[in-house]
N, C-alpha and C. Protein backbone atom coordinates (compact mmCIF):
# COMPACT_ATOMS: atom_id res chain seq x y z
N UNK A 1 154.24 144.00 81.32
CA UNK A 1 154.84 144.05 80.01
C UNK A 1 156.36 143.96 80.14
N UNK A 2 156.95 144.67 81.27
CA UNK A 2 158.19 144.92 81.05
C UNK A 2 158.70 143.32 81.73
N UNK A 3 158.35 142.48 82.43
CA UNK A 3 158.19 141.17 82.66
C UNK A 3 158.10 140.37 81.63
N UNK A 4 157.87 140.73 80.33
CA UNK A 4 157.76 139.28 79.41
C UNK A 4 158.62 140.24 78.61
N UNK A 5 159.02 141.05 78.42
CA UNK A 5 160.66 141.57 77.52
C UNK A 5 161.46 140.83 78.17
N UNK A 6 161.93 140.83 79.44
CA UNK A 6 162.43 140.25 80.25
C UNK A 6 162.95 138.42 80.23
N UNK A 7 162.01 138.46 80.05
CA UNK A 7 161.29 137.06 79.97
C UNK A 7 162.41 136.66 78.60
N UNK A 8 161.38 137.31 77.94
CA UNK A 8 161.76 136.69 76.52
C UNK A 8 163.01 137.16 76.13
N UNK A 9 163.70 138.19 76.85
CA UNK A 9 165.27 138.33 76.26
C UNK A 9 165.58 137.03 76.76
N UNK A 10 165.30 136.53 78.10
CA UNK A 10 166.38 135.37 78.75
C UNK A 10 166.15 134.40 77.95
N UNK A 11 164.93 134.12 77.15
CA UNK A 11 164.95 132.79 76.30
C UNK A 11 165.77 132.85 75.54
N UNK A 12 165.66 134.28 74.39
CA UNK A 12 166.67 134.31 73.19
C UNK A 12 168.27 134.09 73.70
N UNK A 13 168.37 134.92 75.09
CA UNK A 13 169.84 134.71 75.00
C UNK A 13 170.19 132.79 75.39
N UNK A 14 169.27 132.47 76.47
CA UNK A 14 169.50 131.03 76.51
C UNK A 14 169.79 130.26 75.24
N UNK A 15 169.25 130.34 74.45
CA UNK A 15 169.25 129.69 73.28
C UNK A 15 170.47 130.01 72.31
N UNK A 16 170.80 130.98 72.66
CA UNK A 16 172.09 131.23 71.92
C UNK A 16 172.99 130.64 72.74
N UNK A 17 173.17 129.99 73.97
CA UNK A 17 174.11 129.53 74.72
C UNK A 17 173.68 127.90 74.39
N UNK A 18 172.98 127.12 73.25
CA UNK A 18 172.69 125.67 73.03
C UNK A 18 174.20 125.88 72.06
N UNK A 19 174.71 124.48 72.28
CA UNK A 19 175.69 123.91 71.78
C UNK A 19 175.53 124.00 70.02
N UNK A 20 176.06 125.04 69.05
CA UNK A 20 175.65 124.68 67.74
C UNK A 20 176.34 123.50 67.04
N UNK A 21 175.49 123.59 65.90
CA UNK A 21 176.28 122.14 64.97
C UNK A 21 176.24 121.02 65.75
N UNK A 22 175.29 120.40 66.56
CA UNK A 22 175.61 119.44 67.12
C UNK A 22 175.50 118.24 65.91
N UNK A 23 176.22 117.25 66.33
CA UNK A 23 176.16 116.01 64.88
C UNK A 23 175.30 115.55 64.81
N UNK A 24 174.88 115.40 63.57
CA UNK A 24 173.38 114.08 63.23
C UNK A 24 173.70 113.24 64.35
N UNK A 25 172.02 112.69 63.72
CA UNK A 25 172.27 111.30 64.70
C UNK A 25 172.45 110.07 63.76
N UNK A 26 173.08 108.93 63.98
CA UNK A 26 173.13 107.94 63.11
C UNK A 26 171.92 107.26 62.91
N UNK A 27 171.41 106.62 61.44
CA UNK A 27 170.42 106.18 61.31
C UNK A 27 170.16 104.74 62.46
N UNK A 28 168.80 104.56 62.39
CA UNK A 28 168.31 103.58 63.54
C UNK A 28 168.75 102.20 62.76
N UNK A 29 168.63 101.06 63.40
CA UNK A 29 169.10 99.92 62.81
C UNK A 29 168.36 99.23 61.81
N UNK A 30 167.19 99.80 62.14
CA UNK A 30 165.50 99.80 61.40
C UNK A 30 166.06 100.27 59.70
N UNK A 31 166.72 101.50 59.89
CA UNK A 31 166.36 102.28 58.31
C UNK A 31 167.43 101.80 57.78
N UNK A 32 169.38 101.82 58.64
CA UNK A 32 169.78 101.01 58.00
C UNK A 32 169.43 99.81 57.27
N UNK A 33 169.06 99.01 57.87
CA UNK A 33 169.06 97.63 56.88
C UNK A 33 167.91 97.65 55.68
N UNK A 34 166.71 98.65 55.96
CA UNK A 34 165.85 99.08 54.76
C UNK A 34 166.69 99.63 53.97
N UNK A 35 167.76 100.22 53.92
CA UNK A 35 168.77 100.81 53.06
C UNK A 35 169.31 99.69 52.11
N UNK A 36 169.96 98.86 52.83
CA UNK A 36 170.82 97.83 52.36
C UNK A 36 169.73 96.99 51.75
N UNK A 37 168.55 95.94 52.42
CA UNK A 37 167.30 95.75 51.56
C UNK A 37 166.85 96.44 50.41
N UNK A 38 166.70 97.37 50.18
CA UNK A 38 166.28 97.85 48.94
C UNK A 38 166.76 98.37 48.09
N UNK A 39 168.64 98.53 48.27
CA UNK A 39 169.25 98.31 47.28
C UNK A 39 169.60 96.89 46.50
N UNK A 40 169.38 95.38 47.61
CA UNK A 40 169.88 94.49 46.96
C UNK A 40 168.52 94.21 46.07
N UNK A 41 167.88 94.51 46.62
CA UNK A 41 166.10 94.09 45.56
C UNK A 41 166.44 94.89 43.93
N UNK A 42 166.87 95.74 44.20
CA UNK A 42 166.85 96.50 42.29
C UNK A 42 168.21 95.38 41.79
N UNK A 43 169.47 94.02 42.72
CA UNK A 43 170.21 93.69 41.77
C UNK A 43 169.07 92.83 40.54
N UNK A 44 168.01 92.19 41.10
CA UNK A 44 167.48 91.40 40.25
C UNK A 44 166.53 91.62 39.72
N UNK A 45 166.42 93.43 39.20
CA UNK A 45 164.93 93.92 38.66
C UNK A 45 165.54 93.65 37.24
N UNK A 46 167.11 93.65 36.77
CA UNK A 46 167.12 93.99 35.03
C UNK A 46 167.54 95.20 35.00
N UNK A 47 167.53 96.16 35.97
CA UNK A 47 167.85 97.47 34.92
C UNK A 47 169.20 98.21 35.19
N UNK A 48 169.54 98.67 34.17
CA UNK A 48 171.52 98.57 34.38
C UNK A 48 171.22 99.73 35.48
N UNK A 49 171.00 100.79 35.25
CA UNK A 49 170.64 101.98 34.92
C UNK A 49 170.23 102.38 36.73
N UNK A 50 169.22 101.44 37.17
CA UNK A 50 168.71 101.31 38.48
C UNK A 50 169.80 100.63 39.08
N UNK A 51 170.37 99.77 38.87
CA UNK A 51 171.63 98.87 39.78
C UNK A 51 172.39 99.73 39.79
N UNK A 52 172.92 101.08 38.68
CA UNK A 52 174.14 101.56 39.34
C UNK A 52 173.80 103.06 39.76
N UNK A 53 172.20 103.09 39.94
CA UNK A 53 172.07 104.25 40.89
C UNK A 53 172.49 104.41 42.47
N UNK A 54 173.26 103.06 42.90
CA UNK A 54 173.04 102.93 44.15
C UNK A 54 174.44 103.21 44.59
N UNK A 55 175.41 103.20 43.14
CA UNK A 55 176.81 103.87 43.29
C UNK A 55 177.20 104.81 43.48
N UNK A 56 177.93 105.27 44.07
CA UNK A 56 178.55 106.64 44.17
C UNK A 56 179.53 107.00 42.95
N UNK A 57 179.50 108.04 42.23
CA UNK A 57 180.75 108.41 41.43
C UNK A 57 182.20 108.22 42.08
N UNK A 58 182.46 107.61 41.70
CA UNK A 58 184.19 107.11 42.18
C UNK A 58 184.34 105.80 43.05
N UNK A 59 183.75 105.33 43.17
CA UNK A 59 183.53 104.17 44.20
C UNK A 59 183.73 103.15 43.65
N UNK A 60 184.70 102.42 44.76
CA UNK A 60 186.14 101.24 44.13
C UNK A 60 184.97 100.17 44.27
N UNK A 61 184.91 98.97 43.28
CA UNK A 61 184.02 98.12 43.37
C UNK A 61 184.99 96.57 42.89
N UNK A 62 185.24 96.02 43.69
CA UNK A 62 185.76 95.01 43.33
C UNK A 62 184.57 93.48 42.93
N UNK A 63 184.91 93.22 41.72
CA UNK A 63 184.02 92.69 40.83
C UNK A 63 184.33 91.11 41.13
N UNK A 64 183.77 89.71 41.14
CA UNK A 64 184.30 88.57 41.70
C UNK A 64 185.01 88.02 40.19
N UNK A 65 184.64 88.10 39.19
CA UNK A 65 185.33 87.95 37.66
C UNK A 65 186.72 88.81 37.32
N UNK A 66 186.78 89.54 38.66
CA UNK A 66 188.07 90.49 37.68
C UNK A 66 189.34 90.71 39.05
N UNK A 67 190.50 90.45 39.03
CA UNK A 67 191.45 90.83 39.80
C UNK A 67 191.43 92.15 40.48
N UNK A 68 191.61 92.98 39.57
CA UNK A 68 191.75 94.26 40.17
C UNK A 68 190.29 94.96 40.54
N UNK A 69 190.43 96.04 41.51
CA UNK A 69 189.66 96.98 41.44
C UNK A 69 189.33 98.18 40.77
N UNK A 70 187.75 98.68 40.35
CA UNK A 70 187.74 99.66 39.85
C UNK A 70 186.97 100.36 40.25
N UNK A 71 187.42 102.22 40.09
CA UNK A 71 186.71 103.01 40.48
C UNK A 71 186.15 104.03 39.41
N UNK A 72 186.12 103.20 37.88
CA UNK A 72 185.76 103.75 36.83
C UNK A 72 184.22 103.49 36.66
N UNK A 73 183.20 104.40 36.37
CA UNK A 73 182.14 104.33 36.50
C UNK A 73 181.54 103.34 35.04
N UNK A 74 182.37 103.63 33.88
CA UNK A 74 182.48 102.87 32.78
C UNK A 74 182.54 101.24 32.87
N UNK A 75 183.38 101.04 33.20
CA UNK A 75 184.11 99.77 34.09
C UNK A 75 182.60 99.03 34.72
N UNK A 76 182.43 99.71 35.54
CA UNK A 76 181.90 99.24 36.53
C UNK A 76 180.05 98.95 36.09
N UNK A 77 179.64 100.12 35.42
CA UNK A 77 178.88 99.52 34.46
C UNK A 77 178.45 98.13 33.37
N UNK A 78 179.50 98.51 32.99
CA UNK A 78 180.18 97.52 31.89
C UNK A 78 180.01 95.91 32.89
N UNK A 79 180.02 95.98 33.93
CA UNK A 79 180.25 94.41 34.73
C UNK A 79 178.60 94.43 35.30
N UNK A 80 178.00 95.65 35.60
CA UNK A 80 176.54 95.46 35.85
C UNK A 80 176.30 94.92 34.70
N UNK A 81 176.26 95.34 33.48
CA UNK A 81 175.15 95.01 32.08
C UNK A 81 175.29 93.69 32.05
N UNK A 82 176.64 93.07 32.29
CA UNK A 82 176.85 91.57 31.92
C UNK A 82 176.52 91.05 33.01
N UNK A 83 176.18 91.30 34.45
CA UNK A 83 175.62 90.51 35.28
C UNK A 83 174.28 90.65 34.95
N UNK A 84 173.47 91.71 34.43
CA UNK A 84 172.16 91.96 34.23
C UNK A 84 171.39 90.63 32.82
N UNK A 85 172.57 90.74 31.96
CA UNK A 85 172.49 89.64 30.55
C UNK A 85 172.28 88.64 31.31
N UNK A 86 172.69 87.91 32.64
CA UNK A 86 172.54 86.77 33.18
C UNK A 86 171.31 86.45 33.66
N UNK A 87 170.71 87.52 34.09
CA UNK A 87 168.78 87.38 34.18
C UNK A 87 168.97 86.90 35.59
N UNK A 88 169.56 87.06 36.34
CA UNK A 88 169.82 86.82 38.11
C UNK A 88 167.97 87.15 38.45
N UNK A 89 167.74 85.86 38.78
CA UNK A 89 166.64 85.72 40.06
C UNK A 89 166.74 84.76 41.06
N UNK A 90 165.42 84.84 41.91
CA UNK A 90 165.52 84.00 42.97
C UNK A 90 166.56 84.49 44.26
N UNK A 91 167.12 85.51 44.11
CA UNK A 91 167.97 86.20 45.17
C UNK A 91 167.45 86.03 46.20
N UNK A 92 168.25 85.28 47.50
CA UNK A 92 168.00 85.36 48.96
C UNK A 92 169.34 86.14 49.59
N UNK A 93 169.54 86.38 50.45
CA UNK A 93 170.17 87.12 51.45
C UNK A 93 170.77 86.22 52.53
N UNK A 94 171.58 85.32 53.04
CA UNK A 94 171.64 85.22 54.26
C UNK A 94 173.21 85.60 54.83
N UNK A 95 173.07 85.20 56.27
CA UNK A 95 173.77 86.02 57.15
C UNK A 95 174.45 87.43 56.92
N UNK A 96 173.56 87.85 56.49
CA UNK A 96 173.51 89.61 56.53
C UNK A 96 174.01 90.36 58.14
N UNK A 97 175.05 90.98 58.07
CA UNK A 97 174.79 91.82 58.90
C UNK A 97 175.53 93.12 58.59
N UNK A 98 174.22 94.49 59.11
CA UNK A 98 174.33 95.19 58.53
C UNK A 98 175.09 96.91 60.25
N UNK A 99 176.36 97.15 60.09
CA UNK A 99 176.44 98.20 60.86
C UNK A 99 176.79 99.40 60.49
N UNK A 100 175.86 99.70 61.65
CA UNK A 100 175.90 101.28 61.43
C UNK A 100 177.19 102.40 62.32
N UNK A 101 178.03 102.65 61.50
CA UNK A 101 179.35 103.35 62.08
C UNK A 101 179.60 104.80 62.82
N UNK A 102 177.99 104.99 61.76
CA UNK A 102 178.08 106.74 62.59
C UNK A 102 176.64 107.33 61.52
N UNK A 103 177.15 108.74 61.76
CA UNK A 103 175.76 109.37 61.37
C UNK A 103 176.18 109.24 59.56
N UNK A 104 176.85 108.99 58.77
CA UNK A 104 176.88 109.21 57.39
C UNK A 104 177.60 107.76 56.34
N UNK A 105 178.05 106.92 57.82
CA UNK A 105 178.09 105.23 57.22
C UNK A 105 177.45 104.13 57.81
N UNK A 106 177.79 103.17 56.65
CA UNK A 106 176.84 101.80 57.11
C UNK A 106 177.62 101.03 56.17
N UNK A 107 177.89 99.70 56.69
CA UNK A 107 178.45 98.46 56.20
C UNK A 107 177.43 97.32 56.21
N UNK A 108 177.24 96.97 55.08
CA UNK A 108 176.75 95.89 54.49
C UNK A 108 177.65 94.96 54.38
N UNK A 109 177.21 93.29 54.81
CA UNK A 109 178.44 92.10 54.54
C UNK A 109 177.23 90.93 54.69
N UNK A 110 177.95 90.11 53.54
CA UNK A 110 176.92 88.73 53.93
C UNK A 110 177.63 87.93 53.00
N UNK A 111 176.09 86.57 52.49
CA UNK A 111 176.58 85.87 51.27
C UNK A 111 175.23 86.05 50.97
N UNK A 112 175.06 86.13 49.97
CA UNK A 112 174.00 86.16 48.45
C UNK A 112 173.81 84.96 47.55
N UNK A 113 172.88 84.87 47.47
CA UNK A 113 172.56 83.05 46.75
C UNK A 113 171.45 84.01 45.36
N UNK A 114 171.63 83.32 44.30
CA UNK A 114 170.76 83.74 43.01
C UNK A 114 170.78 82.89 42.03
N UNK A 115 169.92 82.62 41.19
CA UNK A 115 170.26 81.62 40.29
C UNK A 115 170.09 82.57 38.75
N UNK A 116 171.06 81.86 37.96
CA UNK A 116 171.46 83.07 36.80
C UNK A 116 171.78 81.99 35.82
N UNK A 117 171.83 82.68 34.58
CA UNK A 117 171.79 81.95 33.09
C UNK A 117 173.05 81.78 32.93
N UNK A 118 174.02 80.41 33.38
CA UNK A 118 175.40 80.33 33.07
C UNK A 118 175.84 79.55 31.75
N UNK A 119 176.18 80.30 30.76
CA UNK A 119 176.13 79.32 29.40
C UNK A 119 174.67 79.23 28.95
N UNK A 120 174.31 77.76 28.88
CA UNK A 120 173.21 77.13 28.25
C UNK A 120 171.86 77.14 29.25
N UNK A 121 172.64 77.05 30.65
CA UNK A 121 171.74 76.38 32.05
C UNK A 121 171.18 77.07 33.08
N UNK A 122 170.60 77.67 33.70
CA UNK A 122 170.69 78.45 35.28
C UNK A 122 171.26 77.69 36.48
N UNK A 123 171.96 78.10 37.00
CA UNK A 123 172.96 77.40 37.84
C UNK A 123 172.44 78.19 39.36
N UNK A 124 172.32 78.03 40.71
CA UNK A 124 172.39 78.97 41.64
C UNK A 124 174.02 78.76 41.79
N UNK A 125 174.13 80.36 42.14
CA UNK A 125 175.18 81.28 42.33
C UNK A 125 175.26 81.67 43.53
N UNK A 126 176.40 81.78 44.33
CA UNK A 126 176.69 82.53 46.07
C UNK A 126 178.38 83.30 45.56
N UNK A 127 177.73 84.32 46.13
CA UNK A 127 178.79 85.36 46.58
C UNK A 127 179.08 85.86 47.44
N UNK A 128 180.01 86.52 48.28
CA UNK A 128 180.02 86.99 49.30
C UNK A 128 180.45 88.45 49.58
N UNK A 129 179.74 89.34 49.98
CA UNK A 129 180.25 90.54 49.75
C UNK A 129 180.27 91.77 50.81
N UNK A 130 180.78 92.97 50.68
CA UNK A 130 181.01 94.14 52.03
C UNK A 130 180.64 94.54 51.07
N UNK A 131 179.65 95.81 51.11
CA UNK A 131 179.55 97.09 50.71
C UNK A 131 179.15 98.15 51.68
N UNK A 132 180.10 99.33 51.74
CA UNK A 132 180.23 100.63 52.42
C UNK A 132 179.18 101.56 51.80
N UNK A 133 178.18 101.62 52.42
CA UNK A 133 177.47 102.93 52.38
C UNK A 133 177.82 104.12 52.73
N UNK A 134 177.41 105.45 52.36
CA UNK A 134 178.08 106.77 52.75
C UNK A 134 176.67 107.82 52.27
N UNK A 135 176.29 108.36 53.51
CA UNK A 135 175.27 109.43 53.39
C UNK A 135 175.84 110.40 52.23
N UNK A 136 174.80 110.92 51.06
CA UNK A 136 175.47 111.86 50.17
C UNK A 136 174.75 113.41 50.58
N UNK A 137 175.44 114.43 49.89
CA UNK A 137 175.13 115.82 50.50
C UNK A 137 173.44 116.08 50.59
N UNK A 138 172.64 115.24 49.41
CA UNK A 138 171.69 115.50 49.01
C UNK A 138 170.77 114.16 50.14
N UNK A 139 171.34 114.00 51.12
CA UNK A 139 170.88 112.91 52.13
C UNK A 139 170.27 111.25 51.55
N UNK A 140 170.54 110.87 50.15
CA UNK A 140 170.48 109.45 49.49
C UNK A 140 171.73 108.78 50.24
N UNK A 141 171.71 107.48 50.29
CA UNK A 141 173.04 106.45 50.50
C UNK A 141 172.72 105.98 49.25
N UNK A 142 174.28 105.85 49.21
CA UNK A 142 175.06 105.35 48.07
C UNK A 142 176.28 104.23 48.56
N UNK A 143 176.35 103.42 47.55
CA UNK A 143 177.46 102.73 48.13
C UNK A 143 179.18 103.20 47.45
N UNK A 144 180.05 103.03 48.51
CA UNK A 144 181.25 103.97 47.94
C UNK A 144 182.08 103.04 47.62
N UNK A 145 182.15 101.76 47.89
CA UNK A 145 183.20 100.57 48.33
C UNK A 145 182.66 99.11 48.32
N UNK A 146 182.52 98.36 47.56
CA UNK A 146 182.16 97.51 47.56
C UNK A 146 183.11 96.02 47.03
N UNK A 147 183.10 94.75 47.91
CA UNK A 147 183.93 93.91 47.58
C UNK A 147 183.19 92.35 47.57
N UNK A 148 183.18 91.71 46.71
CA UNK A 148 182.80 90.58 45.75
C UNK A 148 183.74 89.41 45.89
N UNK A 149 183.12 88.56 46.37
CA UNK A 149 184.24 87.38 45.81
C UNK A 149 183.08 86.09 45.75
N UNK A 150 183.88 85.15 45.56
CA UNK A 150 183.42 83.72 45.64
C UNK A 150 183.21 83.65 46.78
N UNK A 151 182.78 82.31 47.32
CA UNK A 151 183.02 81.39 48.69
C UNK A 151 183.74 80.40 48.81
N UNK A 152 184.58 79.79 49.63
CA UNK A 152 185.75 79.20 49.21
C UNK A 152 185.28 77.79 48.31
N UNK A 153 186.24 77.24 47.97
CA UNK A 153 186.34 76.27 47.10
C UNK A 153 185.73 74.69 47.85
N UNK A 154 184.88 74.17 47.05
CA UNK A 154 183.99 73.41 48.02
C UNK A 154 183.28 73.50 48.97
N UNK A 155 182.67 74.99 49.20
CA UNK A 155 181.81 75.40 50.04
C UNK A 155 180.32 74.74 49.70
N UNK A 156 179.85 74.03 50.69
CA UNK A 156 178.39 73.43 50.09
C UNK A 156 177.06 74.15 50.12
N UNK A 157 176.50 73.96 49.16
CA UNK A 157 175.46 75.00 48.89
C UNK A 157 174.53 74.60 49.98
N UNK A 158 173.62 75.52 50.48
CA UNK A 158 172.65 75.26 52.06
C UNK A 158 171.12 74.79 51.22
């Protein structure tokens, strides 16, 4: 008996000598890009509401229609609904690549091809964009930073 007191003090105290707080580990490359995948799938479901769940409150979003950046959640809405009025389908993805920085970010960057109601017509559309993911307290990613533009001028469609 007096052999497993023994015993078992040395475990407890061992264990109090493990390194605390050690840091997460960063997600695998696997869940990243399921991250980034299944946020770009809700741009072309329609729903405002679902597209800007994937925002973070405060998160600068530079829009490819507008000069400046904004980190107004109003704002930034306001440019989902009118991309949503466009009825964007047919979304492909290419040269995606997606890294993972540490245990609570991830960068998304590519170009995006979609075809959307421009005026009278559906036109396919390419954009090119970074968006910064950031683990939130409640362990969801959200994106905090996101940047939009065209592709340069006379870029030929693939």
């Amino acid at each position: 008996m007096r052999t497993m007191l023994i015993l078992g003090g040395t475990v407890l105290a061992l264990a109090g000598c493990a390194k605390p707080g050690a840091p997460p580990a960063p997600p695998a490359q696997a869940e990243a890009e399921k991250i980034v995948a299944d946020t770009e799938v809700s741009f072309t479901g329609g729903n405002v509401e679902a597209i800007m769940g994937h925002y973070a409150d405060g998160a600068v979003v530079f829009d490819p229609s507008v000069l400046d950046p904004s980190n107004d959640r109003a704002m930034q809405t306001k440019w989902t609904a009118g991309y949503v009025t466009m009825k964007p389908s047919d979304q492909t993805v290419g040269s995606r690549h997606v890294q993972v920085l540490d245990a609570d970010t991830i960068v998304a960057s590519g170009v995006m091809s979609f075809t959307a109601a421009v005026g009278p017509t559906r036109q396919m559309l390419r954009t090119r964009y970074t968006d910064v993911y950031q683990k939130q307290a409640d362990g969801s990613w959200k994106i905090v930073h996101e940047h939009m533009s065209g592709p340069p001028p006379e870029t030929p469609m693939p």
